[in-house]
Protein backbone atom coordinates (compact mmCIF):
# COMPACT_ATOMS: atom_id res chain seq x y z
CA UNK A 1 19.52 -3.16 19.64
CA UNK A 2 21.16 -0.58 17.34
CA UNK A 3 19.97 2.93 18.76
CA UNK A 4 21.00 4.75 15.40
CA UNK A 5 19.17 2.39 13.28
CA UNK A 6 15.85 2.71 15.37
CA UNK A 7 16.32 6.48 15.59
CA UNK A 8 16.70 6.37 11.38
CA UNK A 9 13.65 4.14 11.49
CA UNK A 10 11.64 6.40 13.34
CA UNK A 11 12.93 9.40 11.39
CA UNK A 12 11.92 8.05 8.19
CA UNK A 13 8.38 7.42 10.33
CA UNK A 14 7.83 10.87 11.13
CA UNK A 15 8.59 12.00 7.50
CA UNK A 16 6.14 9.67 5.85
CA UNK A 17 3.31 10.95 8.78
CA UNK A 18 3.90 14.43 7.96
CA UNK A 19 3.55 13.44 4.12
CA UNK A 20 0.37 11.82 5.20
CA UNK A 21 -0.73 15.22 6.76
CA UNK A 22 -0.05 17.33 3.89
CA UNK A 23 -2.32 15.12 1.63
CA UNK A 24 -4.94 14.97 4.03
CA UNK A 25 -4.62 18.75 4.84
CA UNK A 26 -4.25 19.54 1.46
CA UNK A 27 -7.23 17.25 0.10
CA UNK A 28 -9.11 19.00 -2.32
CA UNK A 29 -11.84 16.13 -2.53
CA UNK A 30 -10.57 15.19 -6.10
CA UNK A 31 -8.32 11.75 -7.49
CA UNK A 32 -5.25 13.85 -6.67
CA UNK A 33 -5.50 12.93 -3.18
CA UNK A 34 -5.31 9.15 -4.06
CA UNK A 35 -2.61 9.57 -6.76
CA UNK A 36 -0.50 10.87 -4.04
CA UNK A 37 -1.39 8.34 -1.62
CA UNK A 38 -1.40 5.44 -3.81
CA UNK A 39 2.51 6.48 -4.44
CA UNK A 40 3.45 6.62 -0.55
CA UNK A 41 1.81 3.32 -0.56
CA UNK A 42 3.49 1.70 -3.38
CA UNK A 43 6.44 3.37 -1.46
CA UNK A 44 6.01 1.62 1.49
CA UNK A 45 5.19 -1.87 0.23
CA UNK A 46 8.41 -1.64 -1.90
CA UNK A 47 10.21 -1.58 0.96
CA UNK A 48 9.55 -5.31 2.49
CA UNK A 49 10.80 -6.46 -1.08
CA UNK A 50 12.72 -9.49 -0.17
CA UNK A 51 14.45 -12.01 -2.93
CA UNK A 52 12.54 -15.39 -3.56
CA UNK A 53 13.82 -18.55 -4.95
CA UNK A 54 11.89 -18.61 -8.87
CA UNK A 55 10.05 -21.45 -9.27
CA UNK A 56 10.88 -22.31 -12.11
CA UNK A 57 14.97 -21.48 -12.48
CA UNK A 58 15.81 -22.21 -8.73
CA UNK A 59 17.78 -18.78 -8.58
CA UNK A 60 16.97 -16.01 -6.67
CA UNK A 61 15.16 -12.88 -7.40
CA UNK A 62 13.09 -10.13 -6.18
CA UNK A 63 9.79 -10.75 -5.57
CA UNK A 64 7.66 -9.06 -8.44
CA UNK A 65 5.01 -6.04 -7.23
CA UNK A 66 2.05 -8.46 -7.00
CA UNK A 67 3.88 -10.28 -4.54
CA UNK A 68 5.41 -7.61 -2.36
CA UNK A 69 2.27 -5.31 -2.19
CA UNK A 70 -0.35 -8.05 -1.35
CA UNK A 71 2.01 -8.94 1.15
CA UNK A 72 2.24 -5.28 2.85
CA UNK A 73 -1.44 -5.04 2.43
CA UNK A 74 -1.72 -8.96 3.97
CA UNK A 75 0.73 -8.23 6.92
CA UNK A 76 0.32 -4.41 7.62
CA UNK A 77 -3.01 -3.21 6.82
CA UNK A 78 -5.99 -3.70 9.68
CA UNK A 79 -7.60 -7.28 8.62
CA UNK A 80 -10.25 -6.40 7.56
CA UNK A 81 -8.42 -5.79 4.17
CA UNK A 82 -6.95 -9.38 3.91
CA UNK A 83 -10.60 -10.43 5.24
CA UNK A 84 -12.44 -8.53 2.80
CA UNK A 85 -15.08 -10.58 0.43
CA UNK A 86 -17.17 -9.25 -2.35
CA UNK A 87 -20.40 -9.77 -2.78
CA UNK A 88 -19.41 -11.91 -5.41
CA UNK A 89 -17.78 -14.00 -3.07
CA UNK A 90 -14.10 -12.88 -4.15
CA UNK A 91 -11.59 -12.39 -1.38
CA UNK A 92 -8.74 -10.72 -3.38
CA UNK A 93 -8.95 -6.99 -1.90
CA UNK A 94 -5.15 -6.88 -1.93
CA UNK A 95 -5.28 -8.03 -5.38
CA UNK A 96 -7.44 -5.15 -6.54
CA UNK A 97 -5.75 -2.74 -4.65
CA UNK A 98 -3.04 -3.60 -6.61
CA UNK A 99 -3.91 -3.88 -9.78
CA UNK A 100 -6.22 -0.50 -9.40
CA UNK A 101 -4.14 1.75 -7.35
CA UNK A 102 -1.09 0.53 -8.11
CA UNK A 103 -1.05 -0.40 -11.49
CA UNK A 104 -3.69 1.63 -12.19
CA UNK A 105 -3.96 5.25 -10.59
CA UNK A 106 0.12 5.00 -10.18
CA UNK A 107 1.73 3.72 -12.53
CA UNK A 108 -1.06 4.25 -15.58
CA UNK A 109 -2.97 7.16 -14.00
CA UNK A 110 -6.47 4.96 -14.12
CA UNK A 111 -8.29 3.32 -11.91
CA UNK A 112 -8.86 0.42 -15.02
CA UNK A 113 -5.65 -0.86 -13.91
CA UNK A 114 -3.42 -3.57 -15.35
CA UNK A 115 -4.87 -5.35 -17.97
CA UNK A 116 -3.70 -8.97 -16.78
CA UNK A 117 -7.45 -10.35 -16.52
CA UNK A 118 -6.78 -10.77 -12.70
CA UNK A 119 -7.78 -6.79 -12.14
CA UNK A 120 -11.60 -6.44 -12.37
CA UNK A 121 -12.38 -2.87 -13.56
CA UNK A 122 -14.60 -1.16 -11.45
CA UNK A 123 -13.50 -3.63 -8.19
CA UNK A 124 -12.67 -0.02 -6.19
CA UNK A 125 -13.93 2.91 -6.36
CA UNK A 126 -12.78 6.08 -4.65
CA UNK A 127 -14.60 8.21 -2.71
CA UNK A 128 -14.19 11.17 0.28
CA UNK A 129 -17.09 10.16 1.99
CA UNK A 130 -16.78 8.97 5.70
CA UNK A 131 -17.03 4.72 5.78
CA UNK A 132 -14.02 3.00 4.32
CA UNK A 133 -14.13 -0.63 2.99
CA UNK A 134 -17.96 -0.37 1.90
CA UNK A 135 -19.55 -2.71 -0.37
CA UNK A 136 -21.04 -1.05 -3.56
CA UNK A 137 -25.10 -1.15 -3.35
CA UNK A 138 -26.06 -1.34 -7.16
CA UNK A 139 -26.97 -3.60 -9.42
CA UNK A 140 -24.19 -5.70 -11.41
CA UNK A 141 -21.36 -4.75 -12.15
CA UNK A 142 -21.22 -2.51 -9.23
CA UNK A 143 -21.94 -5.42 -6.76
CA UNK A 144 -18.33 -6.47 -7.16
CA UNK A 145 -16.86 -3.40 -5.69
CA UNK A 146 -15.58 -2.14 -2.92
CA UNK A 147 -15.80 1.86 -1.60
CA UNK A 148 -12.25 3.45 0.05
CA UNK A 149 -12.61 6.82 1.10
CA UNK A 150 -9.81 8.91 1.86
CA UNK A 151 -9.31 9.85 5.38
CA UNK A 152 -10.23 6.55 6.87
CA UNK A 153 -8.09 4.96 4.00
CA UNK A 154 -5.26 7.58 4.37
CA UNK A 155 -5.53 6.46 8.46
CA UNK A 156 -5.48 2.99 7.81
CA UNK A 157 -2.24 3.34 5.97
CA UNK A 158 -0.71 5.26 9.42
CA UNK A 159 -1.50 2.28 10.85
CA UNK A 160 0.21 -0.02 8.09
CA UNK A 161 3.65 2.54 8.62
CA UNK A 162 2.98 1.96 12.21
CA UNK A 163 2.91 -1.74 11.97
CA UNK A 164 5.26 -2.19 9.40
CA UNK A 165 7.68 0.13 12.18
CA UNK A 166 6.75 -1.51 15.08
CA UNK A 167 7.83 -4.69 13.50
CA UNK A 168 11.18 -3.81 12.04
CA UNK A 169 12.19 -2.56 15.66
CA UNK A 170 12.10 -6.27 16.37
CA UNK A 171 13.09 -7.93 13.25
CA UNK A 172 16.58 -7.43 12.57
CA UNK A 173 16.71 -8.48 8.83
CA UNK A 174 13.21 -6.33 7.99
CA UNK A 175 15.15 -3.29 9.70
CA UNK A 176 18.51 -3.62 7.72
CA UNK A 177 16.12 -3.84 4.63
CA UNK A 178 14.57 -1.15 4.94
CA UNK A 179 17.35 1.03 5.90
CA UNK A 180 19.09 -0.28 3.08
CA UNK A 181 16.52 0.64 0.70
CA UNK A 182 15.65 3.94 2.36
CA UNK A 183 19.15 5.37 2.13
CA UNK A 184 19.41 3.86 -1.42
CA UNK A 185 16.15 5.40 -2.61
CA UNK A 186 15.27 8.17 -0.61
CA UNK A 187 11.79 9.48 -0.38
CA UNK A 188 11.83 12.86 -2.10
CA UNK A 189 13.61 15.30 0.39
CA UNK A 190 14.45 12.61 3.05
CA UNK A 191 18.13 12.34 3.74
CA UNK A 192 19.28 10.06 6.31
CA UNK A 193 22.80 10.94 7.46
């Protein structure tokens, strides 16, 4: 076990939780709070990026956004994401979150997110209430959403840093990724000598 590399890992750890603690100490109870947290996350999930055979060519490539953020959400997040169903009986929470909160609120600053037809508008909504992962109670359309509030969403994606941590200490390959993408792409103000 590399001692450096864990000690960069666990740098890098401590500088995305204090990031996380700014937002949440500096919530102001408005969409600001998820823009900013919707960014760490795409942050994060960009991170596992690993390079896929295409289908279709047989060459490699990256694996597009869809694919690498559903599978952060899938592998890191507390289940109950990945286990997720709508009251319209669609399991595709990961899905939504990215096509709302990434696509969407940032990268097109709106929660309408990308206009693929596999987004559902209206499939999240964001709140600052206290629950997180709560199924809307209206009538249709609103029976197709799902309610994340921001501190027990901000805490559940601790716990997918955590995870996604926790593992790489282990995983050899993960690690080297994500130091190699770390030091390429530093979060702002992180430098990792």
């Amino acid at each position: 076990m590399n001692l450096e590399n864990n000690d960069e890992l666990e740098k890098f750890k401590s500088y995305m939780l204090e990031r996380f603690l700014e937002l949440e100490r500096d919530s102001r109870g408005t969409v600001w709070d998820f823009v900013g947290l919707s960014v760490s996350l795409d942050y994060l999930a960009s991170l596992t990026k690993i390079q896929v055979t295409d289908q279709k060519t047989g060459k490699l490539k990256y694996q597009s956004g869809n694919e690498y953020f559903t599978s952060f959400i899938n592998q890191f997040f507390p289940k109950a994401y990945s286990q997720f169903t709508y009251r319209s009986g669609s399991n595709d929470l990961p899905e939504q979150m990215y096509r709302t909160l990434r696509c969407g609120l940032a990268h097109a600053f709106s929660l309408y997110g990308e206009p693929s037809g596999r987004g559902r508008t209206g499939s999240i909504m964001i709140g600052h209430g206290v629950g997180n992962l709560i199924p809307a109670q209206k009538a249709p359309p609103r029976d197709d959403t799902v309610i994340l509030n921001f501190i027990p969403f901000i805490n559940d994606v601790r716990t997918a840093l955590n995870n996604l941590i926790e593992v790489a200490r282990s995983d050899s390959q993960l690690k080297e990724r994500l130091l190699e993408r770390i030091r390429a792409q530093p979060p702002l103000q992180l430098i990792l000598e």
